[in-house]
C-alpha atoms as a PDB file:
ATOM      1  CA  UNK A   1     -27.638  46.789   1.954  1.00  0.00           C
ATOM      2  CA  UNK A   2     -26.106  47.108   5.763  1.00  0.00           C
ATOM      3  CA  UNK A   3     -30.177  46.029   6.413  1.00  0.00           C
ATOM      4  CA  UNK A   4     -30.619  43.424   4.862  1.00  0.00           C
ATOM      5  CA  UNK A   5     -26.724  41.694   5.931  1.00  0.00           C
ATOM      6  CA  UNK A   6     -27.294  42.262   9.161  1.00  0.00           C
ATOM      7  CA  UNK A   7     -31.226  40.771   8.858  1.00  0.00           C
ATOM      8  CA  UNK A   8     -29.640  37.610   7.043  1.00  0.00           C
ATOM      9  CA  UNK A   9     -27.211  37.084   9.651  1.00  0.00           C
ATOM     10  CA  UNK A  10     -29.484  37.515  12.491  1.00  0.00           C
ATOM     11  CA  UNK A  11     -31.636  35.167  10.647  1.00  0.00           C
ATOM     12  CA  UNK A  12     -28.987  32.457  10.042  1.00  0.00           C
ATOM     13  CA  UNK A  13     -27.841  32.636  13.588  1.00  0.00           C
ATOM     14  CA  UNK A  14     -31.607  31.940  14.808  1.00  0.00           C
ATOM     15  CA  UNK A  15     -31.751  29.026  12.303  1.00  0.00           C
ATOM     16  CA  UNK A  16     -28.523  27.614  13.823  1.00  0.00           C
ATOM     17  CA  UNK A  17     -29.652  27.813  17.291  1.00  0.00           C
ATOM     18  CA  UNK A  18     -32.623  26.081  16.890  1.00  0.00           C
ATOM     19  CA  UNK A  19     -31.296  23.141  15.649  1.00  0.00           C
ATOM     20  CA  UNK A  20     -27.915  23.592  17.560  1.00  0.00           C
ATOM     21  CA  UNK A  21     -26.448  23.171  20.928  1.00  0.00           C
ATOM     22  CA  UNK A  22     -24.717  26.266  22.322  1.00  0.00           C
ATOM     23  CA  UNK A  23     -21.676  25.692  24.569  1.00  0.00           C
ATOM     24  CA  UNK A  24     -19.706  28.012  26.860  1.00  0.00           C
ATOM     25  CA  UNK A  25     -15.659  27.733  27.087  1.00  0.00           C
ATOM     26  CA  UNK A  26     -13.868  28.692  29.943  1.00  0.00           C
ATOM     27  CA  UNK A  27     -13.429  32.489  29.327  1.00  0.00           C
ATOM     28  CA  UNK A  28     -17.175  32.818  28.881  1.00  0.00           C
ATOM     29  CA  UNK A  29     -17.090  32.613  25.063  1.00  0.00           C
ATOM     30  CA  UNK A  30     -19.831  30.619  23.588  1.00  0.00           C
ATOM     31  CA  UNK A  31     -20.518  28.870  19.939  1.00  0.00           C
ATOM     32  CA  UNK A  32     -23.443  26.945  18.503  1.00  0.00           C
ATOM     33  CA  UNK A  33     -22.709  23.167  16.956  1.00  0.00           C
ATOM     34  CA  UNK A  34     -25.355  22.506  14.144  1.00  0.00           C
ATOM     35  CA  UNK A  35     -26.526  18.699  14.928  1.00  0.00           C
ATOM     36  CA  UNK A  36     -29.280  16.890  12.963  1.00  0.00           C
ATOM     37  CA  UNK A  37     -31.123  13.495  13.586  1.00  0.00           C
ATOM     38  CA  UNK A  38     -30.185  11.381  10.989  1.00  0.00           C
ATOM     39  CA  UNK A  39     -31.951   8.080  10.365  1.00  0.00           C
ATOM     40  CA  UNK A  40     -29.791   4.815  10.367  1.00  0.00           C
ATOM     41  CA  UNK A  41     -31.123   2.177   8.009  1.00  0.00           C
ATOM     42  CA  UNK A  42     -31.955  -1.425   9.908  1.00  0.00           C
ATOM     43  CA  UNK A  43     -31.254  -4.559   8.861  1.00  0.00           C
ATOM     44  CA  UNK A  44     -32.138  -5.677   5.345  1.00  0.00           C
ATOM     45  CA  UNK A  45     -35.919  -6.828   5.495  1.00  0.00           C
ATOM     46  CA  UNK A  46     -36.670  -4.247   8.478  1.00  0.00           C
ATOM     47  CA  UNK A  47     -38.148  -0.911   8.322  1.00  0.00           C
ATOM     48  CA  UNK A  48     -36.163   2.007   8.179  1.00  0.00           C
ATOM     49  CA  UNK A  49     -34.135   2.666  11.345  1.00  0.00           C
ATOM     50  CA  UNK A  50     -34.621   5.084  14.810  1.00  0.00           C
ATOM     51  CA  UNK A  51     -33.888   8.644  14.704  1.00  0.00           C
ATOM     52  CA  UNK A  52     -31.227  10.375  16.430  1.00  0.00           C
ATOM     53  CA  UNK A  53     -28.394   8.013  15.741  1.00  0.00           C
ATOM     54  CA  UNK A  54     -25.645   8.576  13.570  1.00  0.00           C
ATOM     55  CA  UNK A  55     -24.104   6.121  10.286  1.00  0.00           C
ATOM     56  CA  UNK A  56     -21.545   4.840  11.483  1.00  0.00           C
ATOM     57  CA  UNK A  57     -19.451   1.982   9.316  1.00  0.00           C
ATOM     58  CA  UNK A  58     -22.471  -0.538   9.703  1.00  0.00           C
ATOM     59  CA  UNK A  59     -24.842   1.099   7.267  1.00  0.00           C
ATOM     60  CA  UNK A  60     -26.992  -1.879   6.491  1.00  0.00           C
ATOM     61  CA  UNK A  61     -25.084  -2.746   3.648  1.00  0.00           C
ATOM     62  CA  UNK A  62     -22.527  -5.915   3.262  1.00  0.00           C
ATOM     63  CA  UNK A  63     -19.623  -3.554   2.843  1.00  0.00           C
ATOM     64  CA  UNK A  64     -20.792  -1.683   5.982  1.00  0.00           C
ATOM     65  CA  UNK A  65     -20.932  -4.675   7.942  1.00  0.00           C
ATOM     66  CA  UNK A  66     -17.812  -6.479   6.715  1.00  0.00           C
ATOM     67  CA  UNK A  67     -15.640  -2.865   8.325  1.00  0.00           C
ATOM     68  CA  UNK A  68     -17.639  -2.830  11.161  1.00  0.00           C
ATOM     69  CA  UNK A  69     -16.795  -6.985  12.207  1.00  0.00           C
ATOM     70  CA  UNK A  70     -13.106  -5.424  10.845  1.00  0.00           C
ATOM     71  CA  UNK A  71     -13.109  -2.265  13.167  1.00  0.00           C
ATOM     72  CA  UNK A  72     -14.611  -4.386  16.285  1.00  0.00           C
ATOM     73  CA  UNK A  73     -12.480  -8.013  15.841  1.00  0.00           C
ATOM     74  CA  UNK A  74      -9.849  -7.182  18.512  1.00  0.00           C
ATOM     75  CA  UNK A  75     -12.595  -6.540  20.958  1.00  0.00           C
ATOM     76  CA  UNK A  76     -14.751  -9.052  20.107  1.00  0.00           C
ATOM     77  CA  UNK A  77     -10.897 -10.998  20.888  1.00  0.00           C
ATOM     78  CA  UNK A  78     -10.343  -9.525  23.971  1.00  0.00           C
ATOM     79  CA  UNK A  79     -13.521 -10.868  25.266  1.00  0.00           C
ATOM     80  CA  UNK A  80     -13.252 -14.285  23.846  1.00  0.00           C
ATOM     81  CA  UNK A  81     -10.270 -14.803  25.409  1.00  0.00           C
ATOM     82  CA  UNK A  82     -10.436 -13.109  28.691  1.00  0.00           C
ATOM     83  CA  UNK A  83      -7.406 -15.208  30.033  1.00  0.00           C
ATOM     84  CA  UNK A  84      -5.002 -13.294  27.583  1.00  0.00           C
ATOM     85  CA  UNK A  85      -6.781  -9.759  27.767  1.00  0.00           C
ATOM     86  CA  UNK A  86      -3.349  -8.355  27.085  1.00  0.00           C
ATOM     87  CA  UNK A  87      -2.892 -10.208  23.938  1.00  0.00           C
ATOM     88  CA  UNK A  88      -2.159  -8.002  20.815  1.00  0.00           C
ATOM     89  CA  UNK A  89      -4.576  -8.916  17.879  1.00  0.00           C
ATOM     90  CA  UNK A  90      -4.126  -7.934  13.650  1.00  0.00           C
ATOM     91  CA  UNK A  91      -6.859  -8.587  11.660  1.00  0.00           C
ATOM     92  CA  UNK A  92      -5.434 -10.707   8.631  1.00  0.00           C
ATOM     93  CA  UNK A  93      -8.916 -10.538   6.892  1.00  0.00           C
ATOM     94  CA  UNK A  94     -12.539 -10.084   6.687  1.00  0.00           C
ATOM     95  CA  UNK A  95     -15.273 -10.992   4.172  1.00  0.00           C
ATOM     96  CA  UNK A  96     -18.876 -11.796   4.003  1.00  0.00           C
ATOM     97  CA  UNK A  97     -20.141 -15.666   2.853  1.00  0.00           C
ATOM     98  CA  UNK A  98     -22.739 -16.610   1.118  1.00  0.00           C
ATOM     99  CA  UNK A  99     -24.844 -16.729   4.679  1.00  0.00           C
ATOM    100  CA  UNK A 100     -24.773 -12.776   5.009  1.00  0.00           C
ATOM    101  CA  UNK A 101     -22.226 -13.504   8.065  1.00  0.00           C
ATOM    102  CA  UNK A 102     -19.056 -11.735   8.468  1.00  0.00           C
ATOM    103  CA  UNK A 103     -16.145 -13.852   8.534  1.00  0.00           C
ATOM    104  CA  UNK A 104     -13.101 -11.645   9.939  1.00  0.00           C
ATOM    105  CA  UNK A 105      -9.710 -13.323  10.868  1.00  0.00           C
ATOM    106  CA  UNK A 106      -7.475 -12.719  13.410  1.00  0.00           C
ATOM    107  CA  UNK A 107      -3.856 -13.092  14.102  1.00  0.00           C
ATOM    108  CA  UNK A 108      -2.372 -13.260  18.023  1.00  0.00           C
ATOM    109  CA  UNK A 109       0.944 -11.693  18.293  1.00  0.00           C
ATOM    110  CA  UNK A 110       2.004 -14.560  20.708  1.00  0.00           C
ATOM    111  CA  UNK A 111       1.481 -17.675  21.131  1.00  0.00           C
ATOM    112  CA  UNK A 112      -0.122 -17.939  24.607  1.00  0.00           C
ATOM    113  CA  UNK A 113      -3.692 -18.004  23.400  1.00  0.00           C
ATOM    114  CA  UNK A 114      -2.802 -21.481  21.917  1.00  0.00           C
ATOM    115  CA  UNK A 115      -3.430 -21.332  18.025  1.00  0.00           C
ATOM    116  CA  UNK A 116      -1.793 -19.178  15.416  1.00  0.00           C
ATOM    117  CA  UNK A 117      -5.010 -17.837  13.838  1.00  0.00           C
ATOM    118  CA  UNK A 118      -8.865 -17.298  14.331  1.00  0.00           C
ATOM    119  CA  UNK A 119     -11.739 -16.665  12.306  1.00  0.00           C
ATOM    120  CA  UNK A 120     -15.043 -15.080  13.776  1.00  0.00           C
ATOM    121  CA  UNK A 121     -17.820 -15.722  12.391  1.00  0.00           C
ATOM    122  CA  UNK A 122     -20.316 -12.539  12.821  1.00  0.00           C
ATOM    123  CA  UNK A 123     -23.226 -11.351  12.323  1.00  0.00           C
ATOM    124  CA  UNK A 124     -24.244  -7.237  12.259  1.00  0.00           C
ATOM    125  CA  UNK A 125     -27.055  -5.845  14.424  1.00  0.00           C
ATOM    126  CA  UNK A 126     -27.416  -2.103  15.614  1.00  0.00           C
ATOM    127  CA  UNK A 127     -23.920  -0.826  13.980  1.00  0.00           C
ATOM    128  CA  UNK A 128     -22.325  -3.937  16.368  1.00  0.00           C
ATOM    129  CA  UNK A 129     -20.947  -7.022  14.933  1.00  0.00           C
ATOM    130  CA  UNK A 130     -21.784 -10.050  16.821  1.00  0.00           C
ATOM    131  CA  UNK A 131     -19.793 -12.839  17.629  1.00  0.00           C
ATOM    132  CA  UNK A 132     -21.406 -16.828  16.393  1.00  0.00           C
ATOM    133  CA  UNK A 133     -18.960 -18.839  16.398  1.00  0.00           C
ATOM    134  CA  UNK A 134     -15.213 -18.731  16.737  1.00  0.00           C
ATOM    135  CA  UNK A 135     -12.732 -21.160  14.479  1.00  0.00           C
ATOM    136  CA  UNK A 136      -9.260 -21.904  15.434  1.00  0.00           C
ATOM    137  CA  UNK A 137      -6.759 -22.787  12.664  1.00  0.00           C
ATOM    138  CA  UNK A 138      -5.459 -26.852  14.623  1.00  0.00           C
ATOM    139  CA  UNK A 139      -2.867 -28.275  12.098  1.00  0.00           C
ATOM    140  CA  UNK A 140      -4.192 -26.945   8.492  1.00  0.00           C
ATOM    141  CA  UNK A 141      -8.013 -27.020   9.507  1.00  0.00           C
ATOM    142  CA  UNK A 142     -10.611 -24.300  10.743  1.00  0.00           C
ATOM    143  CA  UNK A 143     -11.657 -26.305  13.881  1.00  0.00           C
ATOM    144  CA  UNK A 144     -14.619 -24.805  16.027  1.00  0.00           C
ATOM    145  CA  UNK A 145     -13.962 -23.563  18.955  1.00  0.00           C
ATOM    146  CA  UNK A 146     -16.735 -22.305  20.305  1.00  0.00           C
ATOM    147  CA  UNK A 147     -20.712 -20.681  19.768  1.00  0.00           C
ATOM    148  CA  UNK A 148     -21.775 -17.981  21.313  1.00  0.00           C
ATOM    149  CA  UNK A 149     -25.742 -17.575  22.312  1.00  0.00           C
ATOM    150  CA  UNK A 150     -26.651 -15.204  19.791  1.00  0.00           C
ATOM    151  CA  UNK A 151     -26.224 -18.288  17.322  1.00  0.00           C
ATOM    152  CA  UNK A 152     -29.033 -20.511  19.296  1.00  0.00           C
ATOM    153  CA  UNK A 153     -30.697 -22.071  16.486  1.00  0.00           C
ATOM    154  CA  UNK A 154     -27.682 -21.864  13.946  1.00  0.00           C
ATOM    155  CA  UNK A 155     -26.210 -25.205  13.167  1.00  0.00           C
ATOM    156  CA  UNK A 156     -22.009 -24.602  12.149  1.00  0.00           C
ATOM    157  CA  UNK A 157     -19.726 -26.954  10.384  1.00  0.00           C
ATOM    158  CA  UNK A 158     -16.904 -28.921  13.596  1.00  0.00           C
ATOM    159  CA  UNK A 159     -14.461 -27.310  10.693  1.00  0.00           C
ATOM    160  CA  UNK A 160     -14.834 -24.371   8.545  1.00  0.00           C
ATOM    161  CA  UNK A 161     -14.626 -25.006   4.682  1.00  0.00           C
ATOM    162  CA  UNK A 162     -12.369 -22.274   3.112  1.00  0.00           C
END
């Protein structure tokens, strides 16, 4: 019985070295850290994705995307308004229309960036959501601001219909 524990063992610990990474601490003690290549679906319509990256909240489906245009809005805020890179952004909302984009708006906590809200208008590629078009809310009305050049070829509305 002692055998065949300490066989199994041995066995497990080969198994979990071969697909592992062994690391070494300070005081010289070292552990293995299972990893796996997992497979990432693509966009809808594309094969299946590459190997070796990891699901992240983009996985292919609307849901996915709508948290990953959520999770990434104060960045993709940060660089649209470079001018006010210390401005503090909450995302008020996100949702996907009836174009498969990502609509996510944002809130500024001050003023200085000019309007009180903004809606991006995204699109998801690679577990990244990527800015179109930006709205700014001008007296009542979704006015566009401004496109981005990954819409080149995408015609948007002067002022967003709710």
């Amino acid at each position: 019985m002692r055998r065949l524990l300490i066989a199994t063992s041995a066995a497990a610990l080969l198994v979990l070295g071969a697909c592992g990474s062994e690391t070494t601490s300070g005081s010289g003690a070292s552990s293995t850290t299972a990893t796996t290549d997992a497979v990432v679906p693509g966009p809808p319509g594309t094969a299946s994705g590459s190997p070796g990256t990891s699901a992240g909240p983009d996985d292919g489906s609307p849901a996915g995307c709508v948290d990953t245009a959520r999770d990434q809005a104060t960045e993709i805020a940060t660089r649209s308004f470079p001018d006010n890179a210390d401005e503090t952004w909450t995302v008020a909302d996100a949702a996907e229309n009836d174009e498969g984009q990502v609509i996510v708006e944002v809130v500024p906590a001050s003023a200085a960036v000019g309007y009180p809200r903004f809606r991006f208008v995204t699109v998801c590629e690679g577990g990244e959501a990527v800015l179109l078009a930006t709205y700014a809310l001008d007296e009542g009305t979704w006015t566009l601001l401004f496109t981005s050049d990954a819409a080149e070829g995408t015609e948007f509305d002067p002022e967003l219909a709710e």
